[in-house]
C-alpha atoms as a PDB file:
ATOM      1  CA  UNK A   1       0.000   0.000   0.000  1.00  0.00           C
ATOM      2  CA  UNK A   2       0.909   3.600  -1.199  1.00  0.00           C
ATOM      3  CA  UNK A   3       1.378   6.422   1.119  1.00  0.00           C
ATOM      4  CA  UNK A   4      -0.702   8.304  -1.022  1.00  0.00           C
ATOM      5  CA  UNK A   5      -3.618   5.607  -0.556  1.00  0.00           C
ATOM      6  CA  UNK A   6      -2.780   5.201   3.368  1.00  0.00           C
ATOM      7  CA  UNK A   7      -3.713   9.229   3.273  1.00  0.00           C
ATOM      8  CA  UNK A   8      -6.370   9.200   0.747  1.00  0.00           C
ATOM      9  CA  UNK A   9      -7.774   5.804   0.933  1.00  0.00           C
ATOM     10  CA  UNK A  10      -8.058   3.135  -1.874  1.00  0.00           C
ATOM     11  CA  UNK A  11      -8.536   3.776  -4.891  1.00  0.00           C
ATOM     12  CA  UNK A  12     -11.241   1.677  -5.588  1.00  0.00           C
ATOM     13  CA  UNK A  13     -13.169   3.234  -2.746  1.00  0.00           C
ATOM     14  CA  UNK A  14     -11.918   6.957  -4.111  1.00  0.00           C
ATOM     15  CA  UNK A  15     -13.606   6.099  -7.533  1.00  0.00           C
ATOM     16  CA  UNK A  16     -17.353   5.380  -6.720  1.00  0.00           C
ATOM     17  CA  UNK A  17     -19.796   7.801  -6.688  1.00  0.00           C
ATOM     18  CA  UNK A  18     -20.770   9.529  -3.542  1.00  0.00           C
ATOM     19  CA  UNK A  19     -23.553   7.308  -2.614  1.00  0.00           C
ATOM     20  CA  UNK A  20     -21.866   4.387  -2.570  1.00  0.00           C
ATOM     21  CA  UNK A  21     -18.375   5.846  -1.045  1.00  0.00           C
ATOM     22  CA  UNK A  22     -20.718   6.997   1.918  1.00  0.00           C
ATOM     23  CA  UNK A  23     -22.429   3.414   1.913  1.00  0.00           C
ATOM     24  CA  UNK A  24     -18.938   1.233   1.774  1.00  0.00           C
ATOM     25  CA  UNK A  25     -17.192   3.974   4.127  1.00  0.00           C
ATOM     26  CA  UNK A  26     -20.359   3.098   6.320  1.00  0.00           C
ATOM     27  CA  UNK A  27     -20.448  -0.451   6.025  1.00  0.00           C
ATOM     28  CA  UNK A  28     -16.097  -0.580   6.416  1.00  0.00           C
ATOM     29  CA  UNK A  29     -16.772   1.546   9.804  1.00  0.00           C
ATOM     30  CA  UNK A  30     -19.044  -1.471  10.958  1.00  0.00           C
ATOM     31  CA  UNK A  31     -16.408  -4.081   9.802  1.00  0.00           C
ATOM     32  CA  UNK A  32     -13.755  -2.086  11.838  1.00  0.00           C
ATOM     33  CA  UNK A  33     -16.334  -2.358  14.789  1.00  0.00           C
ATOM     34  CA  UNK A  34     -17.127  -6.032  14.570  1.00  0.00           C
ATOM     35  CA  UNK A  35     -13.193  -6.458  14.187  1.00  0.00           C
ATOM     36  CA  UNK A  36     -12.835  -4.836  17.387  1.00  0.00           C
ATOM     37  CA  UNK A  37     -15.745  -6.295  19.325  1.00  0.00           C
ATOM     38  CA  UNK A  38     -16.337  -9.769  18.465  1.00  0.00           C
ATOM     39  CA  UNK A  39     -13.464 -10.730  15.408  1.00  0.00           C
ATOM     40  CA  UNK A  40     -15.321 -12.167  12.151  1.00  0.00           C
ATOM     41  CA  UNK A  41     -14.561 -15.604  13.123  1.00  0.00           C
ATOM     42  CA  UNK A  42     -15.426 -18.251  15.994  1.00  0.00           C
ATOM     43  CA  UNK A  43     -14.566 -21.319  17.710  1.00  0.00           C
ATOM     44  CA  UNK A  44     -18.467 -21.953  17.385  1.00  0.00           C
ATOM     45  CA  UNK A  45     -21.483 -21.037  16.232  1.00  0.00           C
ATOM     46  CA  UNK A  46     -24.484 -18.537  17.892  1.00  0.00           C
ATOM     47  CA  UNK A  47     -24.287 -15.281  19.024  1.00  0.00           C
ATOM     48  CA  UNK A  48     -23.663 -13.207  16.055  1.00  0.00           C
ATOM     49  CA  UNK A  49     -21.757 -16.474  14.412  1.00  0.00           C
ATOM     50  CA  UNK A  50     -23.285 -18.475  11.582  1.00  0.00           C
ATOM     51  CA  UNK A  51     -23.144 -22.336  11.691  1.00  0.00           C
ATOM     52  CA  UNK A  52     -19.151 -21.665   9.697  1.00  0.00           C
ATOM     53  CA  UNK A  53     -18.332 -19.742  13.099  1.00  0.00           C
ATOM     54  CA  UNK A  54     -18.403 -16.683  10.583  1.00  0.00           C
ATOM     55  CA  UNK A  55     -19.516 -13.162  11.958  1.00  0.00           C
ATOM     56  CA  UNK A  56     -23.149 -12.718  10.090  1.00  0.00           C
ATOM     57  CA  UNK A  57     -23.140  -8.947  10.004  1.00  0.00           C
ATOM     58  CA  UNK A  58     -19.578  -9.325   8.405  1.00  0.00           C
ATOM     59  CA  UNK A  59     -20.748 -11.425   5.966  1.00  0.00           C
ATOM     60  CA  UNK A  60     -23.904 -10.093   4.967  1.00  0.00           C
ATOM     61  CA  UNK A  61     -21.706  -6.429   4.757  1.00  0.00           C
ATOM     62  CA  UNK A  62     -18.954  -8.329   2.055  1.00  0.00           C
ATOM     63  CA  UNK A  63     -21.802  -9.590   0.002  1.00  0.00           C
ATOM     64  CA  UNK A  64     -23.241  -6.158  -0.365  1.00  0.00           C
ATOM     65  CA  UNK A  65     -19.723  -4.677  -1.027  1.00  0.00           C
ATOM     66  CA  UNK A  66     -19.453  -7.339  -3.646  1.00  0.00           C
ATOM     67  CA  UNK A  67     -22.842  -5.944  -5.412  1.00  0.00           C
ATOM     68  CA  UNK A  68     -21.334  -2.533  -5.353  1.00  0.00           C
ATOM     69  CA  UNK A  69     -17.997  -3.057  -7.016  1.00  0.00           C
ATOM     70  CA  UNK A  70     -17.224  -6.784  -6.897  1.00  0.00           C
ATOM     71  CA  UNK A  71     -13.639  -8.434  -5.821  1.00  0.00           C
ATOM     72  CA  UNK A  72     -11.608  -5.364  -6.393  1.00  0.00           C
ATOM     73  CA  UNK A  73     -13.457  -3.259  -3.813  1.00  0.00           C
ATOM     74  CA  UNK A  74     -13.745  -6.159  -1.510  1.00  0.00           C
ATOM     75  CA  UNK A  75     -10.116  -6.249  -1.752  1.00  0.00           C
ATOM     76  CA  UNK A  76      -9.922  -2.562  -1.100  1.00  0.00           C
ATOM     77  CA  UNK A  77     -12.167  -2.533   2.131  1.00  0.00           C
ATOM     78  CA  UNK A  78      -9.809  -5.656   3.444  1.00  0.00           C
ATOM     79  CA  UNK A  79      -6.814  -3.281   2.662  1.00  0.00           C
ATOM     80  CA  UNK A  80      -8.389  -0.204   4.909  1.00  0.00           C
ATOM     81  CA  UNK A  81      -9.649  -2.966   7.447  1.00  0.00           C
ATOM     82  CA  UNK A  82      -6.043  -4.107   7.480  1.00  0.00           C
ATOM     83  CA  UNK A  83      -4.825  -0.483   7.968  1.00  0.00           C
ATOM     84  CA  UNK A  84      -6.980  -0.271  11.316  1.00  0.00           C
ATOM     85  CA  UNK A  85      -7.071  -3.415  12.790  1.00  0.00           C
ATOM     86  CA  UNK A  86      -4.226  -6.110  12.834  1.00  0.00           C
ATOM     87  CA  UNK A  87      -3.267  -8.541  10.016  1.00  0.00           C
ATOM     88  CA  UNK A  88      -4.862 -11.488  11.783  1.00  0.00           C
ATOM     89  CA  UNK A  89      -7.915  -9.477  11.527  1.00  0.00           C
ATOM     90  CA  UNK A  90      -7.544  -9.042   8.104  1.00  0.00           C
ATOM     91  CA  UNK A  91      -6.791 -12.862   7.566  1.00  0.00           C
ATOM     92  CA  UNK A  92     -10.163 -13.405   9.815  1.00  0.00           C
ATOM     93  CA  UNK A  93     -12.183 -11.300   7.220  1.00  0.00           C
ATOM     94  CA  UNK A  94     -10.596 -13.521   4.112  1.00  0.00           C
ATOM     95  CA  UNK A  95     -11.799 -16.325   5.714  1.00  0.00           C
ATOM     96  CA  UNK A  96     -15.536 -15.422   6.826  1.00  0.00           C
ATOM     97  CA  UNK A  97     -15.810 -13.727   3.116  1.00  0.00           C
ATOM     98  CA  UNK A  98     -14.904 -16.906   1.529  1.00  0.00           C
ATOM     99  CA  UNK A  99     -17.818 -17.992  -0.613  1.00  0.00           C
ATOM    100  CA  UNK A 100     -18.910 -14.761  -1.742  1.00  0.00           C
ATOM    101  CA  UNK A 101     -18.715 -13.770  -5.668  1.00  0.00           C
ATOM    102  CA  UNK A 102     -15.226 -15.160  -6.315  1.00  0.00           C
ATOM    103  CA  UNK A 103     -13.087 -13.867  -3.729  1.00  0.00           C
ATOM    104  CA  UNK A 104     -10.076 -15.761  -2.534  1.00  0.00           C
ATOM    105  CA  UNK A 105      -8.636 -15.549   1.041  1.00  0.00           C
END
């Protein structure tokens, strides 16, 4: 990651139109949360975890990333997740995304 993108965020994110940058900035606030609170993945299910111990609010927020913009701005929102919150946080969101569109943790 660029300087210039640590400052001014990622591209992909920089390029849509102001409803959706105000939806996906919302939406990468929440995953930032949810990092923070309860981590996208569990050792088992209930609670906010799916029967794949995978945070549902996380999920449900990659799959309507993925509508937006796809893999690339999936990728992007991991990158500024990654920024705030720690790498195994990051690697947490790869795996509770797997599944959606064709994204590859």
């Amino acid at each position: 990651m660029s300087f210039f993108n640590k400052i001014f965020g990622e591209p992909e994110i920089r390029a849509l139109d102001a409803h959706n940058k105000a939806e996906v900035k919302k939406m990468t606030d929440q995953l930032i949360k949810i990092g923070k609170t309860d981590d996208f993945l569990s050792i088992a299910p209930g609670g906010p975890f799916d029967f794949q111990c995978h945070h549902r609010d996380a999920k449900a927020i990659g799959k309507r990333i993925h509508e937006i913009g796809g893999v690339e701005l999936m990728m992007a929102v991991r990158q500024t997740v990654k920024n705030k919150l720690k790498d195994v946080l990051a690697e947490h969101l790869d795996h509770c995304w797997k599944g959606i569109g064709s994204w590859q943790p």
